[in-house]
C-alpha atoms as a PDB file:
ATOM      1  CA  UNK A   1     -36.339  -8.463 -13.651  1.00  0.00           C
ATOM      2  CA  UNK A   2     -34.995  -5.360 -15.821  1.00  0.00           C
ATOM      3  CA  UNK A   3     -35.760  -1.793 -13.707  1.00  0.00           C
ATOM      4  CA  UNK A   4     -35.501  -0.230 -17.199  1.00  0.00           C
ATOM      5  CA  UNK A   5     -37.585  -0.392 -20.320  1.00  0.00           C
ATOM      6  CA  UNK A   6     -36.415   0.791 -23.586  1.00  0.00           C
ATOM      7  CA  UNK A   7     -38.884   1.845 -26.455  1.00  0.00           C
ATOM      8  CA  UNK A   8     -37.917   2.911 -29.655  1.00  0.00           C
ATOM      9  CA  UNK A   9     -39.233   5.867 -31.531  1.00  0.00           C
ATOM     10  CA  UNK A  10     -37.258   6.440 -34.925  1.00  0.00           C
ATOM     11  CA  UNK A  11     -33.664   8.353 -33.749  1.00  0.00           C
ATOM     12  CA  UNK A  12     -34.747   8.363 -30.279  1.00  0.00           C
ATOM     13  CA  UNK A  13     -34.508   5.658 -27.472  1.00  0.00           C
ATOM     14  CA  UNK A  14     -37.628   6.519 -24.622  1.00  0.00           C
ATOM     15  CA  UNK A  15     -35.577   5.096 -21.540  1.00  0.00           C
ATOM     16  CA  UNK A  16     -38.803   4.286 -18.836  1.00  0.00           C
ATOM     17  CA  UNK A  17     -36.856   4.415 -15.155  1.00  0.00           C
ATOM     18  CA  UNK A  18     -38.291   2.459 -12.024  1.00  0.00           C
ATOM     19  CA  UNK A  19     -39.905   3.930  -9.225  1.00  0.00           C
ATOM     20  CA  UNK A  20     -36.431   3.860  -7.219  1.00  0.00           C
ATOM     21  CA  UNK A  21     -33.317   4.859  -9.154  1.00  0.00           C
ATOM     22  CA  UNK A  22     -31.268   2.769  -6.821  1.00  0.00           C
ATOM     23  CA  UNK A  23     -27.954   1.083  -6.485  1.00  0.00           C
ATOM     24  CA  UNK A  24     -29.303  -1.982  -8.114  1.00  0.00           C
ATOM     25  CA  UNK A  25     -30.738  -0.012 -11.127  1.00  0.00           C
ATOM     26  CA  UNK A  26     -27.334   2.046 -11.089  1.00  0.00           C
ATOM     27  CA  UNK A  27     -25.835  -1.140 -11.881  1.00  0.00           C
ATOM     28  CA  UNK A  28     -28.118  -2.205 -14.334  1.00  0.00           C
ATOM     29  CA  UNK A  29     -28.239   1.446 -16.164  1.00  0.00           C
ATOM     30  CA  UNK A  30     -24.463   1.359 -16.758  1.00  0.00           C
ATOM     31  CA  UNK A  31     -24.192  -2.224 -18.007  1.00  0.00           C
ATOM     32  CA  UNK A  32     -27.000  -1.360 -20.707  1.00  0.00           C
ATOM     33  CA  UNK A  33     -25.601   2.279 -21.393  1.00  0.00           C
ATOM     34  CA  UNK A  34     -22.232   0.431 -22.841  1.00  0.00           C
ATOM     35  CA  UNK A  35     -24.466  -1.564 -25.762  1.00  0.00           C
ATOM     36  CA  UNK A  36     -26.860   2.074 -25.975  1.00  0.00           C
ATOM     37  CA  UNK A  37     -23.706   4.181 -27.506  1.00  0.00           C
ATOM     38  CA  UNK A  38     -22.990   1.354 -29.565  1.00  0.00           C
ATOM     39  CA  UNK A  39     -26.119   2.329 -31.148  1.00  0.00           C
ATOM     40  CA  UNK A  40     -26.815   4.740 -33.873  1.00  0.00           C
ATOM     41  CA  UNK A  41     -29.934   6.668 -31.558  1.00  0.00           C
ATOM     42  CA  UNK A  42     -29.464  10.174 -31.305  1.00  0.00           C
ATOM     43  CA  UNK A  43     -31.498  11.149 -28.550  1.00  0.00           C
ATOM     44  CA  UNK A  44     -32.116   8.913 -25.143  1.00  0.00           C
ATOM     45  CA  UNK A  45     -34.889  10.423 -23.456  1.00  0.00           C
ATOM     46  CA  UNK A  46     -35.113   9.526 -19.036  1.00  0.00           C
ATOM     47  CA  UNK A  47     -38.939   9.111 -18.417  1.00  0.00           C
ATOM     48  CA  UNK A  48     -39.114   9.506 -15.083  1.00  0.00           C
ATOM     49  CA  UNK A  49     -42.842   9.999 -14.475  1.00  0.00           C
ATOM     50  CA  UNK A  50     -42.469   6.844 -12.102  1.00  0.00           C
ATOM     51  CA  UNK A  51     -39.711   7.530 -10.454  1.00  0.00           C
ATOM     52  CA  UNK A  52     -39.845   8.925  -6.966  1.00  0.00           C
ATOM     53  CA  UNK A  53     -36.620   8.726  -5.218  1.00  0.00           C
ATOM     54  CA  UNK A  54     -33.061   9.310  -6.979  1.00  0.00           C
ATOM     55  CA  UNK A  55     -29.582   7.704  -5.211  1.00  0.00           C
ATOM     56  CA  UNK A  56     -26.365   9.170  -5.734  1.00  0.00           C
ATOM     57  CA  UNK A  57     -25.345   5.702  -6.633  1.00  0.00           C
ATOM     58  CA  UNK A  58     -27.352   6.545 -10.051  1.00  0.00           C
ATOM     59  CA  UNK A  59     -25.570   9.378 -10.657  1.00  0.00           C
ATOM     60  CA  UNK A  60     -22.101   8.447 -11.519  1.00  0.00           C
ATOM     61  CA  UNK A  61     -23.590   6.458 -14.432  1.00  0.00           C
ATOM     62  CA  UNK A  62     -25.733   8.687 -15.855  1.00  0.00           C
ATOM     63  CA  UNK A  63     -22.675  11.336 -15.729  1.00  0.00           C
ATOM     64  CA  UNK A  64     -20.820   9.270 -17.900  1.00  0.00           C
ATOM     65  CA  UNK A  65     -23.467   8.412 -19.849  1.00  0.00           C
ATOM     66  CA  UNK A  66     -23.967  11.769 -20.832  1.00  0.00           C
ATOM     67  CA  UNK A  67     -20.649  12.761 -21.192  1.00  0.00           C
ATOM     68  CA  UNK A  68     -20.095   9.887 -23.810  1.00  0.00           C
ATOM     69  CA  UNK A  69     -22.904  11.012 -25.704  1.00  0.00           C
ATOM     70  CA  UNK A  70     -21.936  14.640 -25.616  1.00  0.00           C
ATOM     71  CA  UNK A  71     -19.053  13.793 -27.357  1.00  0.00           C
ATOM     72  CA  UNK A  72     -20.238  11.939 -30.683  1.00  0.00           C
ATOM     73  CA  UNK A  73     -23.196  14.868 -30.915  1.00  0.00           C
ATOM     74  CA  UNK A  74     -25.804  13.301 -28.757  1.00  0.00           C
ATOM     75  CA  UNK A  75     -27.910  14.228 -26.766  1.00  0.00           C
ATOM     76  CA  UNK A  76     -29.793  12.961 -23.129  1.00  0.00           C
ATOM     77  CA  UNK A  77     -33.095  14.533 -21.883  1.00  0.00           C
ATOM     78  CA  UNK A  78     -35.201  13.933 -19.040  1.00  0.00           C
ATOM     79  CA  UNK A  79     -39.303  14.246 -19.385  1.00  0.00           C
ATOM     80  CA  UNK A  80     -41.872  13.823 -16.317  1.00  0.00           C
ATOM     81  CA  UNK A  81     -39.614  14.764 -13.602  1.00  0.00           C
ATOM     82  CA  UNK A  82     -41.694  15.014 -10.459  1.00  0.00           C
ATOM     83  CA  UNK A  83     -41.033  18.638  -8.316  1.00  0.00           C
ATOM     84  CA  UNK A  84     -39.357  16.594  -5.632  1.00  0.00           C
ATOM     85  CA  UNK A  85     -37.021  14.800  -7.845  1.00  0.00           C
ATOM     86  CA  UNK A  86     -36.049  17.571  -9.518  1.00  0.00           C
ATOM     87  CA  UNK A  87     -35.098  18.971  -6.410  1.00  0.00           C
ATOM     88  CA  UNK A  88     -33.161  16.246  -5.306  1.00  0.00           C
ATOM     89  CA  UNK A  89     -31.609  16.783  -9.179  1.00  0.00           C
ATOM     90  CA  UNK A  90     -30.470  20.381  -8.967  1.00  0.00           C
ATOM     91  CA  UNK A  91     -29.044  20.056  -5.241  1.00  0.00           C
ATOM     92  CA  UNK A  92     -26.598  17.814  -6.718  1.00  0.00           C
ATOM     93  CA  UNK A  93     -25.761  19.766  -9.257  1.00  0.00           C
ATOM     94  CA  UNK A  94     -27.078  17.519 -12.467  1.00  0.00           C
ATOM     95  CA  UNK A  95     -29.912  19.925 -13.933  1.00  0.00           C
ATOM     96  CA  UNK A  96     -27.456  20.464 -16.994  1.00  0.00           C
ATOM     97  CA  UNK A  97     -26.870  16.753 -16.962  1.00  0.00           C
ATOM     98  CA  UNK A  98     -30.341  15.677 -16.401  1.00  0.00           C
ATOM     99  CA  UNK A  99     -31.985  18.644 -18.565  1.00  0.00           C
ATOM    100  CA  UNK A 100     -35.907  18.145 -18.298  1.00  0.00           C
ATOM    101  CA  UNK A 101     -38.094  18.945 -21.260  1.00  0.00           C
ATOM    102  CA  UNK A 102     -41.615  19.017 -21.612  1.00  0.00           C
ATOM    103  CA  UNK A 103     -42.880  16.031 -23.313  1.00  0.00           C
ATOM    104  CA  UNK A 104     -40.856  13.741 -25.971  1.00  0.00           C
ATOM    105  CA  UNK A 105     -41.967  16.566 -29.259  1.00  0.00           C
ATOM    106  CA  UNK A 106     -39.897  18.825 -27.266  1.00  0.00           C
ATOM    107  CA  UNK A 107     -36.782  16.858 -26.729  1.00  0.00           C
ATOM    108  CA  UNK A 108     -36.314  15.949 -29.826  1.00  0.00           C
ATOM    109  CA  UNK A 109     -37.144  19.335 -31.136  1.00  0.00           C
ATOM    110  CA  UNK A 110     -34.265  20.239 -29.477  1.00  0.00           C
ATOM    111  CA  UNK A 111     -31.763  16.978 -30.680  1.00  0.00           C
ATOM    112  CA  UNK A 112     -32.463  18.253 -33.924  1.00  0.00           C
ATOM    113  CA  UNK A 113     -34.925  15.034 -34.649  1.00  0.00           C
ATOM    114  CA  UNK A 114     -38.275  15.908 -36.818  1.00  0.00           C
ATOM    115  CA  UNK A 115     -40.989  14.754 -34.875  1.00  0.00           C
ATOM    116  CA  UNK A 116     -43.230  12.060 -36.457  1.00  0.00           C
ATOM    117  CA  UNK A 117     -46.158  13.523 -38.056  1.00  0.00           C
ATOM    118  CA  UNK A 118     -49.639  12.038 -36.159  1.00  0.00           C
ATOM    119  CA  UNK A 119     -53.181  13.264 -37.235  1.00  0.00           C
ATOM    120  CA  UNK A 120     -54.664  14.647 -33.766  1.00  0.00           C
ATOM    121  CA  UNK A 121     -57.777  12.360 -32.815  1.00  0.00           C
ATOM    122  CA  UNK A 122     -60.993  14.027 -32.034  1.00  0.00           C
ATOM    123  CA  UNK A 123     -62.201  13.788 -28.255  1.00  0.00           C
ATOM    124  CA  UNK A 124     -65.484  12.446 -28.597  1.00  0.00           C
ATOM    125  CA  UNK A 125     -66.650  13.431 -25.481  1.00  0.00           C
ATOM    126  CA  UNK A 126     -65.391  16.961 -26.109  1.00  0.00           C
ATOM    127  CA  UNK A 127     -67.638  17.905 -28.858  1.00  0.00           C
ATOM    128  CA  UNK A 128     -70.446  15.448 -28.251  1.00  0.00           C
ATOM    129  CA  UNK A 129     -72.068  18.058 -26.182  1.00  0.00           C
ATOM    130  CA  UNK A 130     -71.852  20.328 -29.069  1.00  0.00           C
ATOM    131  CA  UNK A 131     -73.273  17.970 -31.578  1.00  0.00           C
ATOM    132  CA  UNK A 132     -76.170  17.871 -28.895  1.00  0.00           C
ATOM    133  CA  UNK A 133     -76.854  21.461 -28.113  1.00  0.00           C
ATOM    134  CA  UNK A 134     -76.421  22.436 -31.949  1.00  0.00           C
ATOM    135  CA  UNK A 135     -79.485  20.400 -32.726  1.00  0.00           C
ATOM    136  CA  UNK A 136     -81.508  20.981 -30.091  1.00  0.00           C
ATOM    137  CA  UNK A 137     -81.336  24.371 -30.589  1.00  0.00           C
ATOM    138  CA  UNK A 138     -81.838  24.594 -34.389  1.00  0.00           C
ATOM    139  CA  UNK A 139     -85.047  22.773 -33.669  1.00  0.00           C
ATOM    140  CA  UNK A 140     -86.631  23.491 -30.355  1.00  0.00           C
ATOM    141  CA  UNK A 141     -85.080  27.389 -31.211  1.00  0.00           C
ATOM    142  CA  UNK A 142     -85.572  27.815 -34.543  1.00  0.00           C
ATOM    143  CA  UNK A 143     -87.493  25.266 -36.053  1.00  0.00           C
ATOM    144  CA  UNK A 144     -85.003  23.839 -38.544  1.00  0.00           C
ATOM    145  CA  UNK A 145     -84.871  20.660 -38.159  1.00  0.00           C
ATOM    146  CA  UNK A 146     -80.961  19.116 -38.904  1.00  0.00           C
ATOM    147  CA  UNK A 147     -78.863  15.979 -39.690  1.00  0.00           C
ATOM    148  CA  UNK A 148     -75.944  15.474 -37.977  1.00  0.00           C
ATOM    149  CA  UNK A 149     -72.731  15.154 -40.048  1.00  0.00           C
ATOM    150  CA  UNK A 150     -69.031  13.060 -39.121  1.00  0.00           C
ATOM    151  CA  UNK A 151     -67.172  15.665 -37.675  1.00  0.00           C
ATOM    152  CA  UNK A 152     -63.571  15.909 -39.528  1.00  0.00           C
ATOM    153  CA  UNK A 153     -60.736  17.955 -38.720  1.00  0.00           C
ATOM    154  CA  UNK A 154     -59.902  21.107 -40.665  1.00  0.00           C
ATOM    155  CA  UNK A 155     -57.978  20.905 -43.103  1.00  0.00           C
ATOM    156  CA  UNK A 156     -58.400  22.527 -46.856  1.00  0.00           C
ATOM    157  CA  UNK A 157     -62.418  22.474 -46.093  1.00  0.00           C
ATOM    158  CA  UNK A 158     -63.404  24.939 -48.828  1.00  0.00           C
ATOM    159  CA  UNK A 159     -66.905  25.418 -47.316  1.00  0.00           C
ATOM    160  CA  UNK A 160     -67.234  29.116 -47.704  1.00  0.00           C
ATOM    161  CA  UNK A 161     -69.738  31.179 -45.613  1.00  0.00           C
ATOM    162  CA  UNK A 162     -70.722  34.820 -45.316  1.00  0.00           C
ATOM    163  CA  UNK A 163     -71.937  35.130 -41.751  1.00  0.00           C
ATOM    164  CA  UNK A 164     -70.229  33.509 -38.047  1.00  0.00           C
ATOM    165  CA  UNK A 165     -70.867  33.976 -34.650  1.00  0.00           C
ATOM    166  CA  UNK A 166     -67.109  33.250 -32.671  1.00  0.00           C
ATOM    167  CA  UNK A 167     -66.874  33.078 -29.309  1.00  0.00           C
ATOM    168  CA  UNK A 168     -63.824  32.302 -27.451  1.00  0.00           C
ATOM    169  CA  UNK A 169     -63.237  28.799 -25.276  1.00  0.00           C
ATOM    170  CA  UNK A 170     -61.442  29.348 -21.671  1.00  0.00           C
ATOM    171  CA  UNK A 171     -61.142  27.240 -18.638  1.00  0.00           C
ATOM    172  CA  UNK A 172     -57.872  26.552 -16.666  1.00  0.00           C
ATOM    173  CA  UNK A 173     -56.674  23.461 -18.789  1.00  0.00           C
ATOM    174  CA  UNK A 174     -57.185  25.030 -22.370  1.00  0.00           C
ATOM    175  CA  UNK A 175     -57.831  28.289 -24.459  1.00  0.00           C
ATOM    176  CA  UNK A 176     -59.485  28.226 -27.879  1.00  0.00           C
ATOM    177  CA  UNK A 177     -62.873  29.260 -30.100  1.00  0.00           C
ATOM    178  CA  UNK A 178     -65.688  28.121 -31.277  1.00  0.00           C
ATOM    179  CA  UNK A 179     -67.584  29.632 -34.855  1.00  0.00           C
ATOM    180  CA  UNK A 180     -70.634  28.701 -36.196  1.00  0.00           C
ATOM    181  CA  UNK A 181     -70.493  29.232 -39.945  1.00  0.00           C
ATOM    182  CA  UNK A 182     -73.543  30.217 -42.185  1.00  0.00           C
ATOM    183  CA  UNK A 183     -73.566  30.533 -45.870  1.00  0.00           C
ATOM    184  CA  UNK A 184     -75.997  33.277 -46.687  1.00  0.00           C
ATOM    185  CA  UNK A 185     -79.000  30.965 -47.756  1.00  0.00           C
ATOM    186  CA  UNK A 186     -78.877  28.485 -44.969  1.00  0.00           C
ATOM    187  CA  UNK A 187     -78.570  31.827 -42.263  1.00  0.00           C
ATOM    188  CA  UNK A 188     -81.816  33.797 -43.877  1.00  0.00           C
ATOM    189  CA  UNK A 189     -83.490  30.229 -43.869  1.00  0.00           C
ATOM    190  CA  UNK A 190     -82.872  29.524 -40.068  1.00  0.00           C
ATOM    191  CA  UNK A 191     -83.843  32.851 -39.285  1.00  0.00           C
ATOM    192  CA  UNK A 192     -87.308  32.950 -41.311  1.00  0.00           C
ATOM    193  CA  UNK A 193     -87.955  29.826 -39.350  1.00  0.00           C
ATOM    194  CA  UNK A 194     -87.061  31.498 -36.295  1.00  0.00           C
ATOM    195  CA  UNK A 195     -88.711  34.533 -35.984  1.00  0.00           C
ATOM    196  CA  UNK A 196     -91.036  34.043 -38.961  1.00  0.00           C
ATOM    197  CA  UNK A 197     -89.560  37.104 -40.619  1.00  0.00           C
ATOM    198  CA  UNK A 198     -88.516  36.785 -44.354  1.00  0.00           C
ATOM    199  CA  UNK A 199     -85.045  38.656 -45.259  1.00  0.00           C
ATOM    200  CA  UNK A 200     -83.701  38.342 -48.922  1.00  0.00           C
ATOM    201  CA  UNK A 201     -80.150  39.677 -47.570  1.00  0.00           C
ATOM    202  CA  UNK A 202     -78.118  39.772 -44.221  1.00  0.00           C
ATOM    203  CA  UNK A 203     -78.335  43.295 -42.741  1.00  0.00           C
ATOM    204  CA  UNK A 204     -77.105  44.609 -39.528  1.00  0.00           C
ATOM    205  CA  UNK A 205     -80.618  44.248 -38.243  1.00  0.00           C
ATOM    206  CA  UNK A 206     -80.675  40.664 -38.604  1.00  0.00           C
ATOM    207  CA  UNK A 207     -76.731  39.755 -38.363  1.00  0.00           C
ATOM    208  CA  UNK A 208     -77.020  39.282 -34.102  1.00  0.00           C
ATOM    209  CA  UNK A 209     -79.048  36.036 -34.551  1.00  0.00           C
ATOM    210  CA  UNK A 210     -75.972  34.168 -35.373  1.00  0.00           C
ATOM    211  CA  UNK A 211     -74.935  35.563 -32.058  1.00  0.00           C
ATOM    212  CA  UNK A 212     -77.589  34.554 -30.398  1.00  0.00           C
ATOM    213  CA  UNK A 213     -77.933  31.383 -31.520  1.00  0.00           C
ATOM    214  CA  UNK A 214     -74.280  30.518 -30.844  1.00  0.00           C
ATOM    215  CA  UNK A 215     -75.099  31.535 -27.026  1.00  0.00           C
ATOM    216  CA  UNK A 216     -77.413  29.353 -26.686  1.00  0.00           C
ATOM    217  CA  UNK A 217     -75.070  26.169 -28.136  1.00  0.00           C
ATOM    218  CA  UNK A 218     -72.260  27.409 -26.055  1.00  0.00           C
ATOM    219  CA  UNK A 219     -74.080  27.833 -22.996  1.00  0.00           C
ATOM    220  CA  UNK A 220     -75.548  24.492 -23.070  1.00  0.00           C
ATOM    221  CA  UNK A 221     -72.657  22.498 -23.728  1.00  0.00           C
ATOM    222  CA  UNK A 222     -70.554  24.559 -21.382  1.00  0.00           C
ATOM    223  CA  UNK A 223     -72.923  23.512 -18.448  1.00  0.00           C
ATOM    224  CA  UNK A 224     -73.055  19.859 -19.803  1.00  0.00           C
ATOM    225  CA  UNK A 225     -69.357  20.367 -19.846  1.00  0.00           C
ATOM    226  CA  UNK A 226     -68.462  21.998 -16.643  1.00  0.00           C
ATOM    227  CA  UNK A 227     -70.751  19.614 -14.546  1.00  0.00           C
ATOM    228  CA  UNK A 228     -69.710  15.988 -16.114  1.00  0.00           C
ATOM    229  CA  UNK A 229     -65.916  16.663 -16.951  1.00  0.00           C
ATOM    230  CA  UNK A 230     -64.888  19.890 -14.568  1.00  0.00           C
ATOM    231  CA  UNK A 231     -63.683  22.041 -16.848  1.00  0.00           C
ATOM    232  CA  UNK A 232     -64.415  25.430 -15.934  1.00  0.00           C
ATOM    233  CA  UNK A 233     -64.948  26.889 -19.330  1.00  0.00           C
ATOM    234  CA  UNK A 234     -65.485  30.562 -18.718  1.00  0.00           C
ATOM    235  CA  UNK A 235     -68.514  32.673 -19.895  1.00  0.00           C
ATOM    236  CA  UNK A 236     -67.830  34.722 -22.907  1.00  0.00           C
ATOM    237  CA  UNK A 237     -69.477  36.761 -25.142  1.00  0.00           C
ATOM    238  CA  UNK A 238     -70.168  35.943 -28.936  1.00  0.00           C
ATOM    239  CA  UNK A 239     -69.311  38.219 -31.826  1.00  0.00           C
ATOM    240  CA  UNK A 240     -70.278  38.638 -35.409  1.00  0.00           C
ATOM    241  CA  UNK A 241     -68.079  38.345 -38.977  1.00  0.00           C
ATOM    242  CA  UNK A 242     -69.499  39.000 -42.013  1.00  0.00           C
ATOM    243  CA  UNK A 243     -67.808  39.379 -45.014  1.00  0.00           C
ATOM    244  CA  UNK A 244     -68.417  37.361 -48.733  1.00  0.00           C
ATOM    245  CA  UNK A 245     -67.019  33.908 -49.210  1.00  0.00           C
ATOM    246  CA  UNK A 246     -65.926  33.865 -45.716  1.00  0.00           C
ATOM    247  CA  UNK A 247     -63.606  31.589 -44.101  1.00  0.00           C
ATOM    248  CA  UNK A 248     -62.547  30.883 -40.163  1.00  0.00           C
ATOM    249  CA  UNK A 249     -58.853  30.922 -39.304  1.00  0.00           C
ATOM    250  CA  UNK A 250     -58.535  30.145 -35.351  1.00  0.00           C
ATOM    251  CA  UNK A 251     -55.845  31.828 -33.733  1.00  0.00           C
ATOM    252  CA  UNK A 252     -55.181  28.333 -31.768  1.00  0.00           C
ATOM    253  CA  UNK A 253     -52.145  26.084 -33.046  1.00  0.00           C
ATOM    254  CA  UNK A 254     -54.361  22.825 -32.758  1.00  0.00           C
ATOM    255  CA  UNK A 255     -56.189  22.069 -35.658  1.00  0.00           C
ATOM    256  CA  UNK A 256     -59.802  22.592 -35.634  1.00  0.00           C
ATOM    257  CA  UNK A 257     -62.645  20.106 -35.116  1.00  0.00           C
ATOM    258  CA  UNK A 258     -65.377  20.827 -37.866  1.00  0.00           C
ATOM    259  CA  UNK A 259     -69.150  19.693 -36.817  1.00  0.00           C
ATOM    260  CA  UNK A 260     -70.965  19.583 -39.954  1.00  0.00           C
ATOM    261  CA  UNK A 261     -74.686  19.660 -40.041  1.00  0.00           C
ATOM    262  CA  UNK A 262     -77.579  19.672 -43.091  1.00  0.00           C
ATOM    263  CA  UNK A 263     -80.548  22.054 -43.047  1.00  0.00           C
ATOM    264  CA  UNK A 264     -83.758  21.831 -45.195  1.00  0.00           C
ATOM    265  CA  UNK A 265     -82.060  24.910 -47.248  1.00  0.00           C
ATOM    266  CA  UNK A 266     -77.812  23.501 -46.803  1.00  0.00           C
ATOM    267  CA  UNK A 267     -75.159  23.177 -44.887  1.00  0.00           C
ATOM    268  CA  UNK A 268     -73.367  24.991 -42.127  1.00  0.00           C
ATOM    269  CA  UNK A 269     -70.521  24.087 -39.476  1.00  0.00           C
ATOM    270  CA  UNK A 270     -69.633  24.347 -35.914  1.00  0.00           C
ATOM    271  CA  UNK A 271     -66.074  24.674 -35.730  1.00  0.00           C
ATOM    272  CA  UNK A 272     -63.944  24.218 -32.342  1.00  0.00           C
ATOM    273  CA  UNK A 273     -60.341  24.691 -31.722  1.00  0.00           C
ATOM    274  CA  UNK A 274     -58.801  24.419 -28.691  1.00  0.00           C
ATOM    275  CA  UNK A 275     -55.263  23.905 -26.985  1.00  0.00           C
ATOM    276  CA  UNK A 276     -53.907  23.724 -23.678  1.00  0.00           C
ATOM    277  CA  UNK A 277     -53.563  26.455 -21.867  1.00  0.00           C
END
């Protein structure tokens, strides 16, 4: 049985280490390092999220290793290095050896390597809550009733809007911001229904609604949130943009999650954005 298990990914090699780096897989690990710089990979990446205890007899190889690949231009990362393996790591003087990096993007950021472009996915049971308290509050709220669009992720929407309430998104495992987004029309429509109070232009008077009613979504799918999933997403406090033929840029790097939805009188959006913290 092999310790190791090799996986591909374009110019680098993902090198998946056993639970004990032992003399037997110290063996094994120089044997196959002979056929890897043979190879044309660039990067060999350690995973070593199994791996809980490190022999010296693994060392010796992995010195070499590196050394070999240092010289033709290549390079040999470590990612997933538990806190007591690292430890046993620097005591022996092979944190330059062994360098850790974050996650595979980041190593071969730093080899040089373009990552592979990969649409994000959208986490389902992230924004379902959203999709949830969006519509019951439009109609238990405000009276409007709404259809439910297939979320997308942002990217060269040219939905424009002249009103959105943005709040900001914090727990301990991310940072980002939601905005609900209201062309003119579809805002004064929601909030005739509302309050029963017909407005032929957004004024300051009026403007908080899109506040308020932003509260309301955030607060129940925060709770829905925080109870089900733990998150711990912080309370926050909405504000207001106005401004013609508006559009949302979040300040997060992770593209955002658009919830479309269909009034009586058009459309608006929920957008969410979020990354880790």
């Amino acid at each position: 049985m092999s310790f190791f298990e090799i996986v591909e990914q374009g110019e680098a090699a993902i090198i998946k280490c056993p639970e004990h780096l032992n003399g037997g897989a110290a063996t094994e690990f120089f044997s196959l390092s002979q056929s890897w710089l043979t190879a044309a990979t660039k990067l060999y990446v350690l995973d070593f999220e199994k791996v809980r205890t490190l022999d010296r007899a693994i060392m010796r190889p992995v010195v070499l290793f590196h050394q070999n690949l240092k010289k033709e231009g290549r390079f040999l990362f470590t990612i997933n290095v538990h806190h007591e393996v690292d430890i046993t790591i620097r005591a022996n003087g092979l944190d330059s050896i062994l360098t850790p990096k974050q996650n595979i993007a980041e190593a071969m950021e730093s080899a040089g390597i373009p990552a592979p472009s990969r649409k994000p996915a959208i986490d389902v049971a992230f924004v379902n809550p959203f999709i949830n308290a969006t519509k019951m509050t439009l109609e238990t709220q405000a009276n409007t009733p709404v259809t439910i669009g297939k979320p997308f992720l942002k990217d060269g929407d040219n939905l424009e809007f002249d009103i959105a309430g943005v709040i900001s998104l914090t727990s301990s495992a991310f940072q980002g911001s939601i905005a609900l987004c209201f062309p003119a029309a579809v805002f004064l429509a929601i909030y005739s229904s509302m309050l029963g109070e017909k407005h032929e232009e957004i004024t300051k008077e009026i403007e908080d609604a899109a506040g308020e009613i932003l509260n309301i979504i955030f607060g129940q799918a925060k709770a829905e949130l925080n109870d089900k999933e733990g998150y711990a997403i912080q309370k926050a406090i909405p504000t207001i943009v106005r401004g013609k033929t508006l559009q949302v840029h979040h300040l997060s790097r992770s593209v955002a999650v658009v919830l479309p939805f269909e009034t009586a009188a058009g459309r608006f959006n929920l957008e969410i954005s979020t990354q880790l913290a």
